[in-house]
Protein backbone atom coordinates (compact mmCIF):
# COMPACT_ATOMS: atom_id res chain seq x y z
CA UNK A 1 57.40 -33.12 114.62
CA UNK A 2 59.60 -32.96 111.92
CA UNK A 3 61.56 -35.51 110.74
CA UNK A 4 65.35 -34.06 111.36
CA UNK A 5 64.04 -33.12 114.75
CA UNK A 6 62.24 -36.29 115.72
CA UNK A 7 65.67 -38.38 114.43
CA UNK A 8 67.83 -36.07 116.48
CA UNK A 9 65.61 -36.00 119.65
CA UNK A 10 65.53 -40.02 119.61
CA UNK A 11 69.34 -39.87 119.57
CA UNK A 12 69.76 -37.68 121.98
CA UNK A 13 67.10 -39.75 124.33
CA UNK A 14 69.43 -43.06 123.59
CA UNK A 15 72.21 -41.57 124.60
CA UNK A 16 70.99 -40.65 127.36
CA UNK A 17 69.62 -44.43 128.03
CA UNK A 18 72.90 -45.66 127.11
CA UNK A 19 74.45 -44.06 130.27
CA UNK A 20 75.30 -46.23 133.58
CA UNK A 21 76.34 -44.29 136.39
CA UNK A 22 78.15 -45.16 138.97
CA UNK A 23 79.36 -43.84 141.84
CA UNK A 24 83.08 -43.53 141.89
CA UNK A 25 83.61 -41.38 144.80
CA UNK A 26 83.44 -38.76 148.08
CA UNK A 27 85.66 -36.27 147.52
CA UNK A 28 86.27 -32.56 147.85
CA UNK A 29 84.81 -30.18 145.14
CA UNK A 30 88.30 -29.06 144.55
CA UNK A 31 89.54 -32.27 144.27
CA UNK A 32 86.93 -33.58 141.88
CA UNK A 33 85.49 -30.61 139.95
CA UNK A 34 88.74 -28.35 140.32
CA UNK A 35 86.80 -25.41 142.09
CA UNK A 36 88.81 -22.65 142.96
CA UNK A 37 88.45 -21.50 146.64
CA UNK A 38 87.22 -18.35 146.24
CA UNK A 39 84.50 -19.69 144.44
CA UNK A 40 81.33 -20.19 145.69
CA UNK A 41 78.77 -22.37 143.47
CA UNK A 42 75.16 -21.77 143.81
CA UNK A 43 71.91 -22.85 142.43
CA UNK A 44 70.25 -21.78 138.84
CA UNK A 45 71.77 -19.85 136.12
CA UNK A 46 74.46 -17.65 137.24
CA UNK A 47 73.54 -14.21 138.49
CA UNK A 48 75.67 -11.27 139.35
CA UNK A 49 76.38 -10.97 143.30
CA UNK A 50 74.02 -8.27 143.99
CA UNK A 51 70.93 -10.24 142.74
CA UNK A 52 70.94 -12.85 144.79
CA UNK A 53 68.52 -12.04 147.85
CA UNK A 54 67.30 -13.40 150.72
CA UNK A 55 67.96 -16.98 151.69
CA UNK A 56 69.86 -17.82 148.67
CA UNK A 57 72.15 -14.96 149.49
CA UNK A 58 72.17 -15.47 153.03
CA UNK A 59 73.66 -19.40 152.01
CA UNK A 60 76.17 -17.75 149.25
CA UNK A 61 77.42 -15.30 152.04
CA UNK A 62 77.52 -18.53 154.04
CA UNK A 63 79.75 -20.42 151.89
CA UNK A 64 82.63 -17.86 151.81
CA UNK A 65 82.51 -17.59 155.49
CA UNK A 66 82.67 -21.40 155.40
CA UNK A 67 85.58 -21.67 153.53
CA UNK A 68 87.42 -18.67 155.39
CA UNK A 69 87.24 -15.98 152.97
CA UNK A 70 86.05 -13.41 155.17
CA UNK A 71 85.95 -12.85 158.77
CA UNK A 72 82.20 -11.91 158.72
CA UNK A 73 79.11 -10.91 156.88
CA UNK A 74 80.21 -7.40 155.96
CA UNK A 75 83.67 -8.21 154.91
CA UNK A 76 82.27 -11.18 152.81
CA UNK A 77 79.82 -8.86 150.82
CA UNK A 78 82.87 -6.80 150.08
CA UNK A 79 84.83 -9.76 148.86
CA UNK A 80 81.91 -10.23 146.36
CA UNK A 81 81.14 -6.77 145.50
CA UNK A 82 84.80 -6.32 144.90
CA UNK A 83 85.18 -9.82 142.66
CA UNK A 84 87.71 -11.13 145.04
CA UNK A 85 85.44 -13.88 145.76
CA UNK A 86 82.85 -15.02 142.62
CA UNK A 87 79.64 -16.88 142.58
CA UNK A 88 78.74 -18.77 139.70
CA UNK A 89 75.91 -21.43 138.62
CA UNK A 90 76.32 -25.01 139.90
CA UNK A 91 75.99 -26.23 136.49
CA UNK A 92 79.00 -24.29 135.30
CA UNK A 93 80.44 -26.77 136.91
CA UNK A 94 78.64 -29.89 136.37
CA UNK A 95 77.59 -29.83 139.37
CA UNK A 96 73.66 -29.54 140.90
CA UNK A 97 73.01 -28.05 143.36
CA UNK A 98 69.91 -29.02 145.96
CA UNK A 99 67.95 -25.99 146.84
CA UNK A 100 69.95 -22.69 147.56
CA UNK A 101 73.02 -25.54 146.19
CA UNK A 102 76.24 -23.62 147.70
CA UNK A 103 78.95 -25.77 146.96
CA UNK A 104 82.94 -24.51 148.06
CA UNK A 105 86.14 -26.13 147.46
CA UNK A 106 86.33 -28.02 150.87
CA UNK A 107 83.41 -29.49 150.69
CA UNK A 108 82.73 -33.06 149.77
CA UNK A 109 80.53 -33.95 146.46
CA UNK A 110 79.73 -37.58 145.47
CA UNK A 111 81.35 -37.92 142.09
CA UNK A 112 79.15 -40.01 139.76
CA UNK A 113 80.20 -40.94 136.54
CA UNK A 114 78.94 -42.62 133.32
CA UNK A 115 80.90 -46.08 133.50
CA UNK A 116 80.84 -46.25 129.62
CA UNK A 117 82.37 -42.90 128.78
CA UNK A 118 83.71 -41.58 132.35
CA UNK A 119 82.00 -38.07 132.08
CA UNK A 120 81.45 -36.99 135.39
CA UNK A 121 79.06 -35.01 137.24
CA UNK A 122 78.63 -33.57 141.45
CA UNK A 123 76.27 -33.36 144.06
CA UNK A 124 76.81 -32.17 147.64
CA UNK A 125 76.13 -34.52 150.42
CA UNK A 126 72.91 -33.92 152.42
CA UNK A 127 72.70 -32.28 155.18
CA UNK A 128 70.75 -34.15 157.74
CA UNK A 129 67.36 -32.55 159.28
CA UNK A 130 68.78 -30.25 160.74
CA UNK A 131 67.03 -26.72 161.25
CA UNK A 132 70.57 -25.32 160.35
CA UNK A 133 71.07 -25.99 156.82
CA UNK A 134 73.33 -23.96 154.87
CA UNK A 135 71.03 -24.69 151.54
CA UNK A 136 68.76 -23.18 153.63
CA UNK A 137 70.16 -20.26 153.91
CA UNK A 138 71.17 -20.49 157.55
CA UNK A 139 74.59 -20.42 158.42
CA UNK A 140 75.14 -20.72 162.15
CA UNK A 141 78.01 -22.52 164.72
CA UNK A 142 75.75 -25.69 164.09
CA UNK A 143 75.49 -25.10 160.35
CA UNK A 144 79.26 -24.33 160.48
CA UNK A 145 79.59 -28.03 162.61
CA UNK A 146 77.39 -30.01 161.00
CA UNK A 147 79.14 -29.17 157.81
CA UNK A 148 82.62 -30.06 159.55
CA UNK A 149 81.19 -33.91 160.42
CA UNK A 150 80.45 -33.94 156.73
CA UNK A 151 83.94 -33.49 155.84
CA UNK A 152 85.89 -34.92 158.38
CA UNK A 153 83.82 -37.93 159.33
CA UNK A 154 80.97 -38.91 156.72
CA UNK A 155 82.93 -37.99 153.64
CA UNK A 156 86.05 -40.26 154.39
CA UNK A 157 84.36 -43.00 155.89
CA UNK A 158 81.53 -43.25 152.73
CA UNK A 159 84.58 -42.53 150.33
CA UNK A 160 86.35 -45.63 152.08
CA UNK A 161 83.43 -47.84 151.51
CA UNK A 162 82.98 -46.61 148.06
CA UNK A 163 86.62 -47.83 147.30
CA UNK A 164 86.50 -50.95 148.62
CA UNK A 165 83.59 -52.62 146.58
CA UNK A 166 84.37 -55.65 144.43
CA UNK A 167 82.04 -54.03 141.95
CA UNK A 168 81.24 -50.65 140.43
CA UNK A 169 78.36 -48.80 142.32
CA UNK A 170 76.22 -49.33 139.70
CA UNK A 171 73.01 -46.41 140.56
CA UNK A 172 70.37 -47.00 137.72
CA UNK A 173 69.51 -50.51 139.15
CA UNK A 174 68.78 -49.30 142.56
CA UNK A 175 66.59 -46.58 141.13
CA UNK A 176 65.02 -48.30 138.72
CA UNK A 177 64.08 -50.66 141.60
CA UNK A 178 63.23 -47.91 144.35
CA UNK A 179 60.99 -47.01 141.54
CA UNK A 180 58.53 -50.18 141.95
CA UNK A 181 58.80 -49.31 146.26
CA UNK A 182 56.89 -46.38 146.21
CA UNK A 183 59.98 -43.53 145.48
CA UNK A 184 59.85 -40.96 142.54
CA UNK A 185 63.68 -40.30 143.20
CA UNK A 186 63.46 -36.47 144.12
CA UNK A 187 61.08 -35.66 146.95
CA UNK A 188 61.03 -39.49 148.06
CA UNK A 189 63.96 -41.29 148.07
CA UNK A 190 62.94 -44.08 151.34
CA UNK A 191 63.16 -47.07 149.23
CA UNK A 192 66.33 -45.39 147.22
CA UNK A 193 68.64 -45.42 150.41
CA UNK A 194 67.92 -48.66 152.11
CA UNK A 195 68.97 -50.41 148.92
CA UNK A 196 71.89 -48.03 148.87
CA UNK A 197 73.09 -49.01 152.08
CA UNK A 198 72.60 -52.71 151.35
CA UNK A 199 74.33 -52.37 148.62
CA UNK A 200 77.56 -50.65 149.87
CA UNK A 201 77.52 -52.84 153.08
CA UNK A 202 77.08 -56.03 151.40
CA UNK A 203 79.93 -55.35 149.36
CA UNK A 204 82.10 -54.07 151.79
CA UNK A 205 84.81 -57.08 153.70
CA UNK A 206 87.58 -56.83 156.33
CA UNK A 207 87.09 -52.87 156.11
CA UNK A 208 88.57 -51.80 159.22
CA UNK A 209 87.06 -48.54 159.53
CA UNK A 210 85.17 -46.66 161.80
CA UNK A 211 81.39 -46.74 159.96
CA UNK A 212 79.25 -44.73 162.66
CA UNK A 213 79.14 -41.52 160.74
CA UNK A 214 79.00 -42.87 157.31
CA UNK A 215 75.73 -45.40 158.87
CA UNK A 216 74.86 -42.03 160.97
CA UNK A 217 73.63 -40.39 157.54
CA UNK A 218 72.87 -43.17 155.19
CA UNK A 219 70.16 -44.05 157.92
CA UNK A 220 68.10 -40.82 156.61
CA UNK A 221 65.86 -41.31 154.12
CA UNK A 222 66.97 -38.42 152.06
CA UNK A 223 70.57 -39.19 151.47
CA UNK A 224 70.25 -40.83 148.26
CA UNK A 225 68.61 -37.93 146.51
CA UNK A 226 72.22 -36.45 145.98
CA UNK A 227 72.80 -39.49 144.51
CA UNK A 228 69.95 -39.19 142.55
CA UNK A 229 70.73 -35.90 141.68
CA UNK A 230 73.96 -36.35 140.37
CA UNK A 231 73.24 -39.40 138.62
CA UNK A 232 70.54 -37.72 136.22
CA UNK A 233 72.94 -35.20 135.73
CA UNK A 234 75.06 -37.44 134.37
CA UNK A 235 72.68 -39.07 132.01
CA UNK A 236 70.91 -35.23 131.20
CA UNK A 237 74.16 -33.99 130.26
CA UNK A 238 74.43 -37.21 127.36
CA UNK A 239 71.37 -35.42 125.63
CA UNK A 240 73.66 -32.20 125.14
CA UNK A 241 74.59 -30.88 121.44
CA UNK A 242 72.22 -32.75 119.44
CA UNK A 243 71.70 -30.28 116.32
CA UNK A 244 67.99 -29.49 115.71
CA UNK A 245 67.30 -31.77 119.26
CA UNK A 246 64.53 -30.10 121.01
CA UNK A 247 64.99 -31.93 124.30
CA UNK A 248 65.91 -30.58 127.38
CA UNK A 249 68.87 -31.32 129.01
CA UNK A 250 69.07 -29.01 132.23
CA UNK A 251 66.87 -27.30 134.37
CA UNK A 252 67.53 -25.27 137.76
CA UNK A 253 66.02 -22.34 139.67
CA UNK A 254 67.40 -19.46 141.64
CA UNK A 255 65.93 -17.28 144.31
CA UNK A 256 64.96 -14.68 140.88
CA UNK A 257 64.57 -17.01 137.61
CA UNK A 258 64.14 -20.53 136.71
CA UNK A 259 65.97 -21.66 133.38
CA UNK A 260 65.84 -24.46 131.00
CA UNK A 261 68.93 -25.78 128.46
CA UNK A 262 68.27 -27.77 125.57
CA UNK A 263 70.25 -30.12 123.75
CA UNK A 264 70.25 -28.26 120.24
CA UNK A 265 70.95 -25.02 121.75
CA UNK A 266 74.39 -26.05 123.77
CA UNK A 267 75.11 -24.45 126.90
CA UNK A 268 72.18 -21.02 126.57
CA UNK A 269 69.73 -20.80 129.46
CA UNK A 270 66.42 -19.80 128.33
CA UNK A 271 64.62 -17.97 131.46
CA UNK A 272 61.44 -16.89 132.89
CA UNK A 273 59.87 -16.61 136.12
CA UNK A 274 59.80 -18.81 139.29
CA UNK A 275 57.41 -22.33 139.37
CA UNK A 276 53.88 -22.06 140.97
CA UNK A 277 52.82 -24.54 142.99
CA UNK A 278 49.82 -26.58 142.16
CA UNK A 279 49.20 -28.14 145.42
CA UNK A 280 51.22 -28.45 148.73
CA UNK A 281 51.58 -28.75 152.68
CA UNK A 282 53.50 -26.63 154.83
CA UNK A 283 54.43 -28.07 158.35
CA UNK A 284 51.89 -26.69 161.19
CA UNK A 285 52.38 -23.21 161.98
CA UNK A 286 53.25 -21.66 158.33
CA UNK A 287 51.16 -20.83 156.06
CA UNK A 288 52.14 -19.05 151.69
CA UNK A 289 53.45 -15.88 153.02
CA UNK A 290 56.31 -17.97 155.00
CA UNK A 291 57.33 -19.45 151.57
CA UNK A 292 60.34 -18.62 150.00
CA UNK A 293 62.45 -19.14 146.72
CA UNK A 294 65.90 -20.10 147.57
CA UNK A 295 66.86 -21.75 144.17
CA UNK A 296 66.76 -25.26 143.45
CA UNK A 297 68.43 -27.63 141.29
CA UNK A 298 67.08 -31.49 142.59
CA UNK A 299 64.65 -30.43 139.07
CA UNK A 300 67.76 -32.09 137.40
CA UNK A 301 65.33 -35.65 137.93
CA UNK A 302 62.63 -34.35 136.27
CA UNK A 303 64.67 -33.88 133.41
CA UNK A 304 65.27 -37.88 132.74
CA UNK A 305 62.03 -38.66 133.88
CA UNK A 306 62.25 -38.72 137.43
CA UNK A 307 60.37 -36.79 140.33
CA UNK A 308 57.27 -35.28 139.42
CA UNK A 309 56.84 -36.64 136.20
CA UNK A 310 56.77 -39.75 137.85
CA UNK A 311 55.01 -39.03 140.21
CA UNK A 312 52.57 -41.66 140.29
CA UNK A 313 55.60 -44.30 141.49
CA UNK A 314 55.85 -42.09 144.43
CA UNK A 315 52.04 -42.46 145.66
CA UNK A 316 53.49 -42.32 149.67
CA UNK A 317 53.93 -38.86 148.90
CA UNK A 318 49.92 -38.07 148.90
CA UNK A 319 50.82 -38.20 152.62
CA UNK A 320 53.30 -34.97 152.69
CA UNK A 321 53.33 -32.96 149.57
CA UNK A 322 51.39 -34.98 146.66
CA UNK A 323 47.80 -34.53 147.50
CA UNK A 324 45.25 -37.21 146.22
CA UNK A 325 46.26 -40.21 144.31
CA UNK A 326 43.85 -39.52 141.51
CA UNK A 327 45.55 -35.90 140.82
CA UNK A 328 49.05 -37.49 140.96
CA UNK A 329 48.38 -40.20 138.68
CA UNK A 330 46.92 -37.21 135.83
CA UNK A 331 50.57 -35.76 136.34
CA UNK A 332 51.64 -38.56 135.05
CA UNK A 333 49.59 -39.00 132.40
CA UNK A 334 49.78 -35.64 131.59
CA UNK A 335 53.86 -35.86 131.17
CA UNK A 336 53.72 -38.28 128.46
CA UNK A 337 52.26 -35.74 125.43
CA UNK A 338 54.92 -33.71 126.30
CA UNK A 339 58.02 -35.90 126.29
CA UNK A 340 59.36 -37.89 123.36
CA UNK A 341 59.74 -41.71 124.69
CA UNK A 342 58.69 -43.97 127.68
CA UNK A 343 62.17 -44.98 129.56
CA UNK A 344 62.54 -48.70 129.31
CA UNK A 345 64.60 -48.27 132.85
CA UNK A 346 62.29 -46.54 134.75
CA UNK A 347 58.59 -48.25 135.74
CA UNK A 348 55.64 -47.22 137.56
CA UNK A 349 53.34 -49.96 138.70
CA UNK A 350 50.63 -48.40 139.06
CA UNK A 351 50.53 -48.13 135.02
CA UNK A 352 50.69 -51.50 134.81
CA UNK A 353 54.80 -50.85 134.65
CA UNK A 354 54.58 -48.28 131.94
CA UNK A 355 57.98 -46.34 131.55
CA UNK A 356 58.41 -43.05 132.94
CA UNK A 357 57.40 -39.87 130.51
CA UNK A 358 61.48 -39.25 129.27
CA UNK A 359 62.99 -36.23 127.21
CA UNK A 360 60.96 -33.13 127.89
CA UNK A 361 60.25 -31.54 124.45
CA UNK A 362 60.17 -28.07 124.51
CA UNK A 363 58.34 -28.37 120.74
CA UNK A 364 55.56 -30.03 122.23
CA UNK A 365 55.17 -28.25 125.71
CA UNK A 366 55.08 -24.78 123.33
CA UNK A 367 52.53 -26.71 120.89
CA UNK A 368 50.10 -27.22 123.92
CA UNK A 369 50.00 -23.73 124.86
CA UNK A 370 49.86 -24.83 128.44
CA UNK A 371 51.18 -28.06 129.71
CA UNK A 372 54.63 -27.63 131.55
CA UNK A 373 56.78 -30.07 133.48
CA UNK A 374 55.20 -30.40 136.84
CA UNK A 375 58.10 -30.47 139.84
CA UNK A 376 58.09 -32.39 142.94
CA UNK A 377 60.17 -29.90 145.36
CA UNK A 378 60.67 -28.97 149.23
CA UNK A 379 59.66 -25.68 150.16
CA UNK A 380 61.67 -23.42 152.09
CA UNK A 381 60.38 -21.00 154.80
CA UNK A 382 61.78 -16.99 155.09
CA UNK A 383 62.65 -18.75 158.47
CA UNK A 384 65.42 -20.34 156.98
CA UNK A 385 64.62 -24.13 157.45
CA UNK A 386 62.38 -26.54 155.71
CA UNK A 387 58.57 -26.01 156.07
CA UNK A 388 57.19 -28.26 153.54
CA UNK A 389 56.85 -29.82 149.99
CA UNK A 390 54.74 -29.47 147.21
CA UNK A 391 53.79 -29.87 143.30
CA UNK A 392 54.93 -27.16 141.25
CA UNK A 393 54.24 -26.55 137.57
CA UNK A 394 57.14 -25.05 135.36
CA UNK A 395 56.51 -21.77 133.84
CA UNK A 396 55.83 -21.85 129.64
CA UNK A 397 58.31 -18.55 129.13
CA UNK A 398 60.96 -20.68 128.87
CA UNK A 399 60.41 -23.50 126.87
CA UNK A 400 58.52 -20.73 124.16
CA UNK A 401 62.02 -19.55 123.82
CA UNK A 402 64.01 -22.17 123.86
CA UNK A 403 61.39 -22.79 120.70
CA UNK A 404 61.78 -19.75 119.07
CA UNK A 405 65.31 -20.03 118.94
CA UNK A 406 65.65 -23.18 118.06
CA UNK A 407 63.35 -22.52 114.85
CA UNK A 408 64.94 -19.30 113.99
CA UNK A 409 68.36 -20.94 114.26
């Protein structure tokens, strides 16, 4: 590594350690990130309407009929086709987007920012288990309900909580605890939640508010991992416009291309094909052929050394999508000749409490000719649901690049 590059990749990697974020609060996505309504946010780099396919353009279509820009499927596809509606990347927006990631104005985002220098960044709120997901790519009367208890019920009552603490939501703590509990903070986020909702209860007094919904969904285990979500975004996006920096700051998927930024390179996505999946388990009943690419943005924790590159804190995940322990511990392992720094914040116990692989180097990854980020992610079925989780490997195409560019620049 050179020397310009090395001292601009170690700034970029204490900035990003300098970040605390907190959550600040549940609002609306045109409240918070100023989204136009006729906007509808979606995972990956930003395609043109007529390239987004199957699920992920079944959950696009699903947004605008959402938000009551069209009266069905037909007259929504002319909105788009026509540009009177517009569907751009999540990240446009600083916001990430969890799987097919449709976000629209009236929905509810938790707003997470960096208590130090108040940048902000956005995550939907999860959906529950249900088979009707909109990020999914299912939009049905229960999609269409369950999305209207989000924003009626669990966003005010959670945003009510969030306002009354006595202290900031601090976010880092709990994850760097949930850590040592068995949670990498993407495809496991158990540990992650309970602490959560100890947290925001124990600092809650004389609230007077109706908490069933807002208890309702912090009792599912994946409910932080929005949290999550938006909280690395907020410390990814402090690694941004570092001049010769090599890191990565951003990564995200859609249903065609998955795309990497990188801190010396500003806002350019550098593309290639989707991830392949190294191992995985579908749910009984499904087998590869019932797998499908919706888009996915939840990668935005692999980015500051969560998820899959830490995988071996999350060894309860051997159980659904992991594999053996031996395998996930070599992911690990693996992670740390192709990132720049072990994070001080982050621990894995099983490494004797060995920091977590942080700031993906795309000089190094290109330097091994074959060692990519590996990504912990669900796996979505052409049945529009949830069929199972895995361990996917990045593809190389983009990180060669983001390299060439960065050494022709």
């Amino acid at each position: 590594m050179s020397g310009t590059r090395e001292k601009a990749n170690r700034a970029a990697v204490d900035a990003l350690l300098a970040v605390e974020p907190v959550l600040v609060a549940i609002h609306s996505a045109h409240r918070a990130m100023g989204l136009p309504r006729t906007t509808v946010l979606t995972s990956g780099p930003t395609l043109p309407f007529r390239a987004y396919t199957g699920g992920q353009r079944a959950a696009v279509i699903g947004g605008a009929l959402y938000e009551g820009l069209a009266d069905d499927e037909a007259a929504a596809v002319a909105a788009f086709e026509r540009g009177d509606i517009t569907v751009r990347g999540c990240q446009e927006f600083g916001c990430v987007g969890s799987l097919a990631g449709v976000t629209t104005a009236s929905m509810p985002v938790a707003v997470v920012a960096d208590e130090r220098t108040g940048d902000r960044a956005y995550c939907t709120l999860y959906e529950g288990d249900s088979a009707d997901r909109l990020n999914y790519g299912t939009y049905t009367a229960a999609t269409r309900e369950n999305l209207e208890t989000l924003r009626l019920q669990v966003a005010p009552a959670l945003d009510g909580l969030v306002s009354v603490q006595s202290e900031p939501l601090r976010l880092k703590p709990i994850m760097a605890r949930a850590l040592t509990m068995g949670d990498e903070l993407h495809s496991r986020n158990a540990a992650a939640t309970l602490l959560f909702l100890r947290r925001l209860l124990i600092g809650a007094k004389n609230l007077g508010l109706d908490l069933e919904y807002a208890l309702t969904a912090l009792c599912d285990d994946y409910f932080f991992l929005r949290l999550s979500m938006a909280a690395s975004k907020v410390m990814a996006n402090a690694m941004r416009g570092y001049e010769d920096s090599s890191v990565v700051t951003a990564m995200g998927f859609s249903c065609k291309e998955f795309g990497i930024q990188v801190s010396g390179t500003g806002d350019t996505w550098f593309t290639g094909p989707l991830p392949t999946f190294e191992d995985h388990r579908l749910e009984p009943g499904f087998d590869e052929s019932d797998i499908e690419f919706m888009g996915g943005e939840s990668i935005i924790t692999e980015v500051v050394g969560l998820g899959g590159i830490a995988q071996a804190a999350g060894l309860p995940l051997q159980r659904s999508s992991g594999g053996q322990v031996a395998p996930m511990l070599a992911r690990t392992t693996a992670m740390y000749d192709i990132t720049v720094a072990e994070s001080p914040d982050f621990l894995i116990p099983v490494l004797n409490y060995r920091g977590t692989p942080l700031g993906l180097d795309v000089a190094r990854i290109a330097e091994s000719g074959s060692v990519t980020p590996y990504l912990d992610i669900g796996i979505a079925g052409r049945s529009g649901r949830q069929i199972g989780g895995g361990v996917a490997r990045a593809p190389m195409r983009p990180f060669l690049s983001a390299w060439e560019a960065l050494r022709a620049g």
